[in-house]
Protein backbone atom coordinates (compact mmCIF):
# COMPACT_ATOMS: atom_id res chain seq x y z
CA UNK A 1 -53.06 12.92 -23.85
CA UNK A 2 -52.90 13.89 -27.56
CA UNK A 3 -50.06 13.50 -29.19
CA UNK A 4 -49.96 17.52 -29.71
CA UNK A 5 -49.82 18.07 -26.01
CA UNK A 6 -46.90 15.71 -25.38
CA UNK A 7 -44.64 17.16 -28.11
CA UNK A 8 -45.37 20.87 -26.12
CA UNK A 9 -44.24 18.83 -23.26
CA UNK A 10 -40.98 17.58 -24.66
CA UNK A 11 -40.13 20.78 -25.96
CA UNK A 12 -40.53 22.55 -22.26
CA UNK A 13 -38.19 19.71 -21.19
CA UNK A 14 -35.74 20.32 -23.78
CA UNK A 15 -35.80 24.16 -23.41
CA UNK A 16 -35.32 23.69 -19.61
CA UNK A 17 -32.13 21.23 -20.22
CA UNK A 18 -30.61 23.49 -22.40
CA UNK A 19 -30.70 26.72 -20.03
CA UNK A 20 -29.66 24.66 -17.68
CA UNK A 21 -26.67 23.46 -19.05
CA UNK A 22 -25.58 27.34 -20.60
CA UNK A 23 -25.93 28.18 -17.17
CA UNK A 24 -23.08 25.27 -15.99
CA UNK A 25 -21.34 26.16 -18.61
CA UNK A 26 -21.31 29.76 -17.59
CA UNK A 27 -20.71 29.11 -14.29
CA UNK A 28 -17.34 26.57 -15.39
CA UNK A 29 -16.27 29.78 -17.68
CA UNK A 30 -16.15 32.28 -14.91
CA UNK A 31 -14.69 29.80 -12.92
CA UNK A 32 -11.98 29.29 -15.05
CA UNK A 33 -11.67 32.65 -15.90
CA UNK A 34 -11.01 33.81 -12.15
CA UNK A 35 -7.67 34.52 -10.90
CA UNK A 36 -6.27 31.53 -8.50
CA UNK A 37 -5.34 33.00 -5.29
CA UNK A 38 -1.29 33.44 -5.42
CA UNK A 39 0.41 31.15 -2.59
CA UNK A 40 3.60 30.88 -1.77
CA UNK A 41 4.87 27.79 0.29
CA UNK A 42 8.21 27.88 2.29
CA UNK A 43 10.07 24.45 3.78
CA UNK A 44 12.28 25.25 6.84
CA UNK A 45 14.71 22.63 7.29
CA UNK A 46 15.58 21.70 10.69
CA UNK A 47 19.27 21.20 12.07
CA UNK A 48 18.09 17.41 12.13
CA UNK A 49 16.80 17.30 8.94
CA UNK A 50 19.95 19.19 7.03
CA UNK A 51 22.11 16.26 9.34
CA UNK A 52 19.75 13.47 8.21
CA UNK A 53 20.57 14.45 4.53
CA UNK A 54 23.86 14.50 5.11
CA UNK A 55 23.96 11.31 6.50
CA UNK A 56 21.78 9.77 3.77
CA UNK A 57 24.19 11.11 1.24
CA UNK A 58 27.30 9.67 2.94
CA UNK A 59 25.81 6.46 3.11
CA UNK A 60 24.34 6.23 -0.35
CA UNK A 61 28.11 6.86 -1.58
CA UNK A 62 29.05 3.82 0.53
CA UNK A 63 29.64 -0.10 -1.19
CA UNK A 64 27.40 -1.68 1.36
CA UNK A 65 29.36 -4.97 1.56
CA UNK A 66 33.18 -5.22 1.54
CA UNK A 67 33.95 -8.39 -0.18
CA UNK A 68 37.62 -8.38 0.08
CA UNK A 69 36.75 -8.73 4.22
CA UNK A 70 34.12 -10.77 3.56
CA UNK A 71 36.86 -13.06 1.66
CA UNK A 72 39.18 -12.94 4.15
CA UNK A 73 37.27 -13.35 7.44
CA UNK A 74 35.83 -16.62 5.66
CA UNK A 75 39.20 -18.19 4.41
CA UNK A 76 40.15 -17.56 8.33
CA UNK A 77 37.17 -19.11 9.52
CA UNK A 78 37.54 -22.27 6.82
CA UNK A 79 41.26 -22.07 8.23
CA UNK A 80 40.41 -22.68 11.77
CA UNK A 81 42.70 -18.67 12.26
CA UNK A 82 39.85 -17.09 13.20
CA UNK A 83 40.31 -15.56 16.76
CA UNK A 84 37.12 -13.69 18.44
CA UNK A 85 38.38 -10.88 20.91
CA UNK A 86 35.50 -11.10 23.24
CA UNK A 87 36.66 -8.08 25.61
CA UNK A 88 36.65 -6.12 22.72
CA UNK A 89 33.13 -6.99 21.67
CA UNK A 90 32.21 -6.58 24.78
CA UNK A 91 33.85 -2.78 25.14
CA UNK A 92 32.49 -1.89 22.00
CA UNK A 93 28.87 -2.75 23.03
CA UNK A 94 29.36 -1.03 26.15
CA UNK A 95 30.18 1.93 24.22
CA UNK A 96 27.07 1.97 21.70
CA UNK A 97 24.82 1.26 24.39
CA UNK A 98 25.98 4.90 26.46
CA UNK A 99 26.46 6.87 23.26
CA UNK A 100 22.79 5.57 22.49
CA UNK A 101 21.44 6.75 25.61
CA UNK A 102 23.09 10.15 25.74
């Protein structure tokens, strides 16, 4: 090929690139240009939910360790004062377990 016919050629290829890309370009501008569809999105709490936050707000105003009981249970225990009331352990595990299963 002369060097006449491949300049022709590269010409047709750049004239074909550049319609192409007016036309993407067009196409992004009406694009952008359209009006989004309006939506509108609702959240319905349940009556779990609304307690759940509730709950998570009490306990986030909580301290999560006392150290004043923390102090004093130890300086029992160092003491040898310590007394576990094992009935009362007991009942109070009975008690979580049925409230747990209701």
């Amino acid at each position: 090929m002369d060097q006449g016919t491949l300049g022709k050629i590269g010409t047709k290829v750049d004239e074909a690139g550049a319609s192409s890309k007016v036309t993407t370009e067009k196409a992004v501008t009406e694009k952008a240009t359209a009006s989004p569809a309006s939506t509108s999105d609702t959240v319905n709490l349940t009556s779990n939910a609304k307690l759940l936050e509730r709950l998570d707000k009490t306990l986030a105003s909580l301290t999560s360790i006392d150290d004043a009981r923390v102090a004093e249970i130890k300086t029992a225990i160092e003491n040898g004062d310590y007394e576990i009331d094992a009935d009362a352990i007991a009942d109070a595990m009975i008690r979580l377990d049925r409230s747990i299963g209701d």
